[in-house]
N, C-alpha and C. Protein backbone atom coordinates (compact mmCIF):
# COMPACT_ATOMS: atom_id res chain seq x y z
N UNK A 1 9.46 -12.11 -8.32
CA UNK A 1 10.43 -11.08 -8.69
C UNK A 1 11.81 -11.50 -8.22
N UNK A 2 13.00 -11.76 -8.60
CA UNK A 2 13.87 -11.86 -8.74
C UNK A 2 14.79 -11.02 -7.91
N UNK A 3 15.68 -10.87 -7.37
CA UNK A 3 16.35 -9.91 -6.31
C UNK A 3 17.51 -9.50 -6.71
N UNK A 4 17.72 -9.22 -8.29
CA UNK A 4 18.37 -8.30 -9.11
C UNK A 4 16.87 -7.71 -9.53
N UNK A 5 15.89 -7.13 -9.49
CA UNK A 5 14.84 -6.28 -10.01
C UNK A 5 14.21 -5.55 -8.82
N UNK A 6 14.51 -6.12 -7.41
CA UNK A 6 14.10 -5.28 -6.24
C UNK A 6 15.15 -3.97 -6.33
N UNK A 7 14.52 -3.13 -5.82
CA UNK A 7 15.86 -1.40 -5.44
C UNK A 7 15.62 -1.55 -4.07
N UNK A 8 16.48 -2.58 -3.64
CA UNK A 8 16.87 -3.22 -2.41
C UNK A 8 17.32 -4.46 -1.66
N UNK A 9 18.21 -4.70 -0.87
CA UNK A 9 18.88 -5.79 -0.45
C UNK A 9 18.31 -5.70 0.99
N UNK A 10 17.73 -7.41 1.21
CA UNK A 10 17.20 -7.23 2.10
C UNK A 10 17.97 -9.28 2.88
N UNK A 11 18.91 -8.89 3.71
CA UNK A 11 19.22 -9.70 4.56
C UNK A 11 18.58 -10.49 5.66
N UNK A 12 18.51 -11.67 6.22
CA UNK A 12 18.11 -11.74 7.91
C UNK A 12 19.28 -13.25 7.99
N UNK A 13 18.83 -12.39 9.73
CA UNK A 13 19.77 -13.23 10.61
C UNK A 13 18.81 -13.57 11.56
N UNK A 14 18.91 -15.04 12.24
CA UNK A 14 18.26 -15.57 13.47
C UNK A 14 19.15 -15.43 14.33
N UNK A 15 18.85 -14.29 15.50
CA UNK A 15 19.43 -13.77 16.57
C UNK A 15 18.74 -14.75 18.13
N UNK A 16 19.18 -14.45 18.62
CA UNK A 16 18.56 -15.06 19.79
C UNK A 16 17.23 -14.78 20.60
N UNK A 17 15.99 -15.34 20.18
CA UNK A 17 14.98 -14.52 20.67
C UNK A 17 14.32 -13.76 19.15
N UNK A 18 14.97 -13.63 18.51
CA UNK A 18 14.56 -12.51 17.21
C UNK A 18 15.17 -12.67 15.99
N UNK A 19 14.04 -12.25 15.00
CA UNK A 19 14.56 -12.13 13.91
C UNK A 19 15.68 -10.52 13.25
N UNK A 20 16.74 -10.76 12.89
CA UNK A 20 17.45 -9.69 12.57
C UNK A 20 17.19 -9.58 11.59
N UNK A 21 16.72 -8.25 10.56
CA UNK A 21 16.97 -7.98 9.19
C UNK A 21 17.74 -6.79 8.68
N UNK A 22 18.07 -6.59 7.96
CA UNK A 22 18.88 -5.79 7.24
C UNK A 22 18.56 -5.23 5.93
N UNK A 23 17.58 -3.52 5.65
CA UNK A 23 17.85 -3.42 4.38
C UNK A 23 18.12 -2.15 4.11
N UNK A 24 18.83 -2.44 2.64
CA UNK A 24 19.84 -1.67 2.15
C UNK A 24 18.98 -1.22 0.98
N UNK A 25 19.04 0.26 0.89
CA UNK A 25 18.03 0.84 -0.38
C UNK A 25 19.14 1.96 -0.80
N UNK A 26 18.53 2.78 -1.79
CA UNK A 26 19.12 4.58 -2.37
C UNK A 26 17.83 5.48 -2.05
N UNK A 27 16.62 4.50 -1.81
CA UNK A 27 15.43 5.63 -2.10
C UNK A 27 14.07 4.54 -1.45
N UNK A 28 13.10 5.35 -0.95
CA UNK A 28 12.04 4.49 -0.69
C UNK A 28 11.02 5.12 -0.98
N UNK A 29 9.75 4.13 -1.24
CA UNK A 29 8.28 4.80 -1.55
C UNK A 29 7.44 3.55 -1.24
N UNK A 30 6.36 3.74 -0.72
CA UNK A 30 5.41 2.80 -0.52
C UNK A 30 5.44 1.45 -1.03
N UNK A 31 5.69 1.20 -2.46
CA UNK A 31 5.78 0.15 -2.93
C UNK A 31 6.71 -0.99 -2.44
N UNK A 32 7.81 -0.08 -2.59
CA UNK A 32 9.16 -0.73 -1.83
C UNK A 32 8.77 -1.38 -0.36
N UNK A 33 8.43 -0.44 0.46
CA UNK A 33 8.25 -0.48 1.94
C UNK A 33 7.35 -1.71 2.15
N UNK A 34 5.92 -1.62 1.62
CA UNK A 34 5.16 -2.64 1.49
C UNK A 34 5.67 -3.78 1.01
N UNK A 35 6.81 -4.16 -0.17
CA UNK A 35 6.66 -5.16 -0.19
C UNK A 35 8.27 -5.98 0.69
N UNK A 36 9.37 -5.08 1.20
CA UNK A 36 10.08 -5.83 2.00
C UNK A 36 9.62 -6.06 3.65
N UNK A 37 8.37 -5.21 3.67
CA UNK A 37 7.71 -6.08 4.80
C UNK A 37 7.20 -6.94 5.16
N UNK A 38 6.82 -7.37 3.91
CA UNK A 38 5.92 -8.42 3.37
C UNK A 38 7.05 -9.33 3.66
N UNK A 39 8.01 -9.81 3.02
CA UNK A 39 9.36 -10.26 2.68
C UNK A 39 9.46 -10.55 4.31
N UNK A 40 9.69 -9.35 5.52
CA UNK A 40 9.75 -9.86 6.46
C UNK A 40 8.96 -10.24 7.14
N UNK A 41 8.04 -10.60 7.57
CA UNK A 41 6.89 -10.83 7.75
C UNK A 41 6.78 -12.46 7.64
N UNK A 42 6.97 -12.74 6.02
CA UNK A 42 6.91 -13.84 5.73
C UNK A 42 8.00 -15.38 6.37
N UNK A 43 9.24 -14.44 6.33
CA UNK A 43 10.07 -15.18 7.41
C UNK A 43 9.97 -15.43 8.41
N UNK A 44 9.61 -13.91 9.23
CA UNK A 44 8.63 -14.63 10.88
C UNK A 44 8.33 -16.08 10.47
N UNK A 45 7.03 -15.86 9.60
CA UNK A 45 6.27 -17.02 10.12
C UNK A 45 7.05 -18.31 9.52
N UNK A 46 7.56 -18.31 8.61
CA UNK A 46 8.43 -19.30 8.22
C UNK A 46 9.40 -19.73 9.73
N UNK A 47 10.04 -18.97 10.00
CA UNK A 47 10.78 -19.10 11.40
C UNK A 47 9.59 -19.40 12.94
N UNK A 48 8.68 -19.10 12.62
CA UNK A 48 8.13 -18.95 14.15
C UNK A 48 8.35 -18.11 14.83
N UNK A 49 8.74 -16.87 14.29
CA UNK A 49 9.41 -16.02 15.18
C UNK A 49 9.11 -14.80 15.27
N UNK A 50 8.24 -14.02 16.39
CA UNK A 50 7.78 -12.84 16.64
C UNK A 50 8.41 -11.40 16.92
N UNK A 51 9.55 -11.87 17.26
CA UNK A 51 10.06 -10.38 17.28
C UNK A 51 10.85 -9.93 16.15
N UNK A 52 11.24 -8.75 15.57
CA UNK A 52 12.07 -8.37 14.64
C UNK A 52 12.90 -7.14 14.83
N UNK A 53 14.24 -7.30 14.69
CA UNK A 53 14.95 -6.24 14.76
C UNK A 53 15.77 -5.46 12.85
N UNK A 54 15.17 -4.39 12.64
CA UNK A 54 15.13 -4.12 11.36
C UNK A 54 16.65 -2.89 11.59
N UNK A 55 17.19 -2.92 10.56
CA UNK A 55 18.33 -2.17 10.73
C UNK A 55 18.35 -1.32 9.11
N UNK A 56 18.00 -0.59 9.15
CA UNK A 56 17.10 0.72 8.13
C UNK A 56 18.37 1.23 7.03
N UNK A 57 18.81 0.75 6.61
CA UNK A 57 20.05 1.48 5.87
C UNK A 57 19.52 1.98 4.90
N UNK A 58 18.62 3.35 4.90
CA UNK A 58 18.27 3.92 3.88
C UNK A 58 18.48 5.32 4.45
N UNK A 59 18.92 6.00 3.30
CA UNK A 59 19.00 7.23 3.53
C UNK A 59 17.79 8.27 3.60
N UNK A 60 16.75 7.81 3.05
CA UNK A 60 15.62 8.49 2.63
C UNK A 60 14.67 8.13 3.33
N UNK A 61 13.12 8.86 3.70
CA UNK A 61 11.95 8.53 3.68
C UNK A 61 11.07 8.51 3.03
N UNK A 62 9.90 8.07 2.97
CA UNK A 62 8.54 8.39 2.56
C UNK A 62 7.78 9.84 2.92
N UNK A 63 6.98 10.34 1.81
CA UNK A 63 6.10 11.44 2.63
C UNK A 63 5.61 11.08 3.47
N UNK A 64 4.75 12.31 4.18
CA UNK A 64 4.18 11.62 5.74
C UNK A 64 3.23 10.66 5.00
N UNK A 65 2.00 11.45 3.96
CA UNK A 65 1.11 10.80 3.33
C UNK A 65 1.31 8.94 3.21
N UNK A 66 2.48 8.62 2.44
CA UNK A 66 3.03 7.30 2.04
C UNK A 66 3.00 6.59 3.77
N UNK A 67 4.04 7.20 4.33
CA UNK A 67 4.37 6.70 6.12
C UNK A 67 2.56 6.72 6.39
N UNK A 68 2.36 7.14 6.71
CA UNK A 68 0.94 7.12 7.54
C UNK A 68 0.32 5.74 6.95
N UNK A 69 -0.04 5.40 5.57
CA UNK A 69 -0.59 4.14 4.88
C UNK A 69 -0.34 3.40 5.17
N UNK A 70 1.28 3.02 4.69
CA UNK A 70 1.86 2.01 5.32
C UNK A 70 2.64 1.94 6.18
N UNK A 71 2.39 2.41 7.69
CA UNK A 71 2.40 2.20 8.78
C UNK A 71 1.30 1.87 9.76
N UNK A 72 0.07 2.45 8.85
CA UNK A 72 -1.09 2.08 9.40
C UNK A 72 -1.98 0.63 8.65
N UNK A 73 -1.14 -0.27 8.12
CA UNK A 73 -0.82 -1.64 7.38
C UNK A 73 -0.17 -2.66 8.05
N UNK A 74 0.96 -1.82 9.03
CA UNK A 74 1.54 -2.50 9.96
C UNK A 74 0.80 -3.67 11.19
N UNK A 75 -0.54 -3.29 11.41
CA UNK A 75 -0.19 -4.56 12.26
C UNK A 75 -0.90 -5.63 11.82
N UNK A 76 -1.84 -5.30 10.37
CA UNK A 76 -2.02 -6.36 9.81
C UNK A 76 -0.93 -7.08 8.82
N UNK A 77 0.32 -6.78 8.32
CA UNK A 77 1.33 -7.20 7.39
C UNK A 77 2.13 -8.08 8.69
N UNK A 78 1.98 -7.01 10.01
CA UNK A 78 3.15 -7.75 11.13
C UNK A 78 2.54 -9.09 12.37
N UNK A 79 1.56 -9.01 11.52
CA UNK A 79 0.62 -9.96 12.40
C UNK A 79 0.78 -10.05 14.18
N UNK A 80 0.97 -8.90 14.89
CA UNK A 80 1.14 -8.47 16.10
C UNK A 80 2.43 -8.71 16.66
N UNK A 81 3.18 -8.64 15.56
CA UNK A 81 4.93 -9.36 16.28
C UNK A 81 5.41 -7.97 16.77
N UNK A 82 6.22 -7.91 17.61
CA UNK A 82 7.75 -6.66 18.32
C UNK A 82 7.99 -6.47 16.87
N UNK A 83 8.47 -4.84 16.95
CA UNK A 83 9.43 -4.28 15.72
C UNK A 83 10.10 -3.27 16.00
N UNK A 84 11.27 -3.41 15.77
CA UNK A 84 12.25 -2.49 16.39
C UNK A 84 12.84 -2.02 15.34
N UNK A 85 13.12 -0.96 14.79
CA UNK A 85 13.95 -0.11 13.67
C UNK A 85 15.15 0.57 14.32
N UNK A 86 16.49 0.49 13.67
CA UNK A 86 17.76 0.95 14.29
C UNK A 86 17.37 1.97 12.81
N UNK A 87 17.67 2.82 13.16
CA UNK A 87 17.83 4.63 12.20
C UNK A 87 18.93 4.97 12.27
N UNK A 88 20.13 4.46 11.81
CA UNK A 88 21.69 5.65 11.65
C UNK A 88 21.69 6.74 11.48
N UNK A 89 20.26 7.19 10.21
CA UNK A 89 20.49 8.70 9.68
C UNK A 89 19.57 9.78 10.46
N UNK A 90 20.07 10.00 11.20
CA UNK A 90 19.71 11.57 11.18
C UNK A 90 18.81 12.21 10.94
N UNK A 91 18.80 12.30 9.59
CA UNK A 91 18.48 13.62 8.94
C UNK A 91 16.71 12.72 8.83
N UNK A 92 16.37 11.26 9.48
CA UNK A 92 15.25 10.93 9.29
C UNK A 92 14.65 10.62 10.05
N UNK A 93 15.00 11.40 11.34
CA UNK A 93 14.93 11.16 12.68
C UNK A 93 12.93 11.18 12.63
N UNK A 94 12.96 13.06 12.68
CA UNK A 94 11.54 13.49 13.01
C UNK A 94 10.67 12.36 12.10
N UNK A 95 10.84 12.04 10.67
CA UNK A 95 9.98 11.08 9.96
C UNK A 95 9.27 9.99 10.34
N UNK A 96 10.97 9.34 11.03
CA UNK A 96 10.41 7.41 11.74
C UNK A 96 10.28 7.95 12.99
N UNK A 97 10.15 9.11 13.90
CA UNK A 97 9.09 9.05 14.74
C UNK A 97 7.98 9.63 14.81
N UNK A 98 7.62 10.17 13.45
CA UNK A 98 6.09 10.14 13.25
C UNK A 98 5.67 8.99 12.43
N UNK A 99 6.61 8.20 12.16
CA UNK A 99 6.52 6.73 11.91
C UNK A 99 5.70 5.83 13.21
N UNK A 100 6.38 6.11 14.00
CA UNK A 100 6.38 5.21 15.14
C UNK A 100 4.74 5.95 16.23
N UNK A 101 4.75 7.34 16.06
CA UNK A 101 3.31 8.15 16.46
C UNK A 101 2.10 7.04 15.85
N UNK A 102 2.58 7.42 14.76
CA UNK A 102 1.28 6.20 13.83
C UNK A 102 1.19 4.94 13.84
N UNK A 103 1.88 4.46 14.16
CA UNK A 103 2.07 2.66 14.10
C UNK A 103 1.69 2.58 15.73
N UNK A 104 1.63 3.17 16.70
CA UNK A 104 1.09 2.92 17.96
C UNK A 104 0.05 3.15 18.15
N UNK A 105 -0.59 4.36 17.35
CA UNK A 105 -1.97 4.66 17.12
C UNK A 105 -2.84 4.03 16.54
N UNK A 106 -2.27 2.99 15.96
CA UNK A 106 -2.98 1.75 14.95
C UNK A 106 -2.66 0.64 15.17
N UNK A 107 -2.06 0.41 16.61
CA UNK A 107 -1.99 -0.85 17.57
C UNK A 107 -0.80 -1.51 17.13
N UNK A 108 0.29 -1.27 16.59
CA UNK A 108 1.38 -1.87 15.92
C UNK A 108 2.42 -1.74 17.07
N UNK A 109 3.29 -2.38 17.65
CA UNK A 109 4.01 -2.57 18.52
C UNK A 109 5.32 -2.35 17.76
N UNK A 110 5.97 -1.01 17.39
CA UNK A 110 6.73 -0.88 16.87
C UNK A 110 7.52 0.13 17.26
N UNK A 111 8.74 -0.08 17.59
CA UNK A 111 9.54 1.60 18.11
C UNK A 111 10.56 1.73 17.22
N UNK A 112 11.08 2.94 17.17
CA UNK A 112 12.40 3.21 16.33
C UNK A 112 13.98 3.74 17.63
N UNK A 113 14.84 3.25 16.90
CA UNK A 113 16.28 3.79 17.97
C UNK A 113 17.00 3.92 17.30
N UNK A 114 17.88 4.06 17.79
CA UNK A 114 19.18 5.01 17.39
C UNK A 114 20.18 3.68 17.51
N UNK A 115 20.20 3.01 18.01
CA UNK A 115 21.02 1.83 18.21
C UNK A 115 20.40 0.32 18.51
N UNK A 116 21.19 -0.58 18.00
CA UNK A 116 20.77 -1.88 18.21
C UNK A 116 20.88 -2.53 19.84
N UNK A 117 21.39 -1.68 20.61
CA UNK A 117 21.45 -2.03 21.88
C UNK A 117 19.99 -1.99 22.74
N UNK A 118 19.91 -0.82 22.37
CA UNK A 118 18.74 -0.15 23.08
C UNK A 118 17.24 -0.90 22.41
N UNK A 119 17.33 -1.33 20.98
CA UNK A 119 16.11 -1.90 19.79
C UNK A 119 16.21 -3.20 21.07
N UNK A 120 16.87 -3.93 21.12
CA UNK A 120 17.41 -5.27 21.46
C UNK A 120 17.01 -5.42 23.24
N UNK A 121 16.76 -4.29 23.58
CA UNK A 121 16.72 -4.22 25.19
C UNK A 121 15.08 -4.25 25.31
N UNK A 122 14.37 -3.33 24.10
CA UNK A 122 12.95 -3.05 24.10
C UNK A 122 12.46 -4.44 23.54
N UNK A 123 13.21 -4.95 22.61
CA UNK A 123 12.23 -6.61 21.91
C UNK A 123 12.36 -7.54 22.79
N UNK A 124 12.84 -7.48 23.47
CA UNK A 124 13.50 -8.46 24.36
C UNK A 124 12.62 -8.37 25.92
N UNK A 125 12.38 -6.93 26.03
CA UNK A 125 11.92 -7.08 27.29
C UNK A 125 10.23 -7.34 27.78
């Protein structure tokens, strides 16, 4: 698939220690989610590199239904790597931390923050 046909821009940067990614959506649903994880995922291992710092520029979530699936996909897609989600919005607070309820409950080493300082202090440590 071509990356004029994704409904999403999905960046990375090799940070020190970690992989940085970046994606940029209008809307998300399972399909989406599943497959730019995949996307990151795949760079890890291309890179060698276990930790990831994801920086969420979406305004929207998934139902819980959708979140619960694929979050509980997570630690087989993340093959046991750190995952750190920076959340700007707000309004999707309660979601990615019943994001993050479920992805610990299904052994996924994944937290969500409010800032890249704090993501960066937890992958790191």
């Amino acid at each position: 698939m071509d990356s004029e046909e994704k409904p999403y821009r999905l960046t990375f940067q090799v940070r020190k220690g970690y992989l940085f990614a970046r994606i940029e959506a209008e809307t998300i649903n399972r399909s989406i989610a599943l497959q730019y994880l995949k996307e990151i995922a795949e760079k890890c291992a291309e890179l060698n590199l276990d930790r990831i710092m994801l920086d969420r520029l979406i305004p929207a979530t998934m139902s819980n239904t959708d979140t619960f699936f694929v979050v509980g996909d997570l630690p087989q897609i993340l093959g046991g790597r750190r995952f750190a989600v920076i959340n700007p919005h707000s309004s999707n607070e309660d979601s990615l931390d019943f994001s993050a309820l479920v992805g610990a409950n299904r052994g996924a080493r994944y937290r969500v923050f409010q800032n890249a300082e704090e993501a960066e202090a937890w992958l790191l440590s």
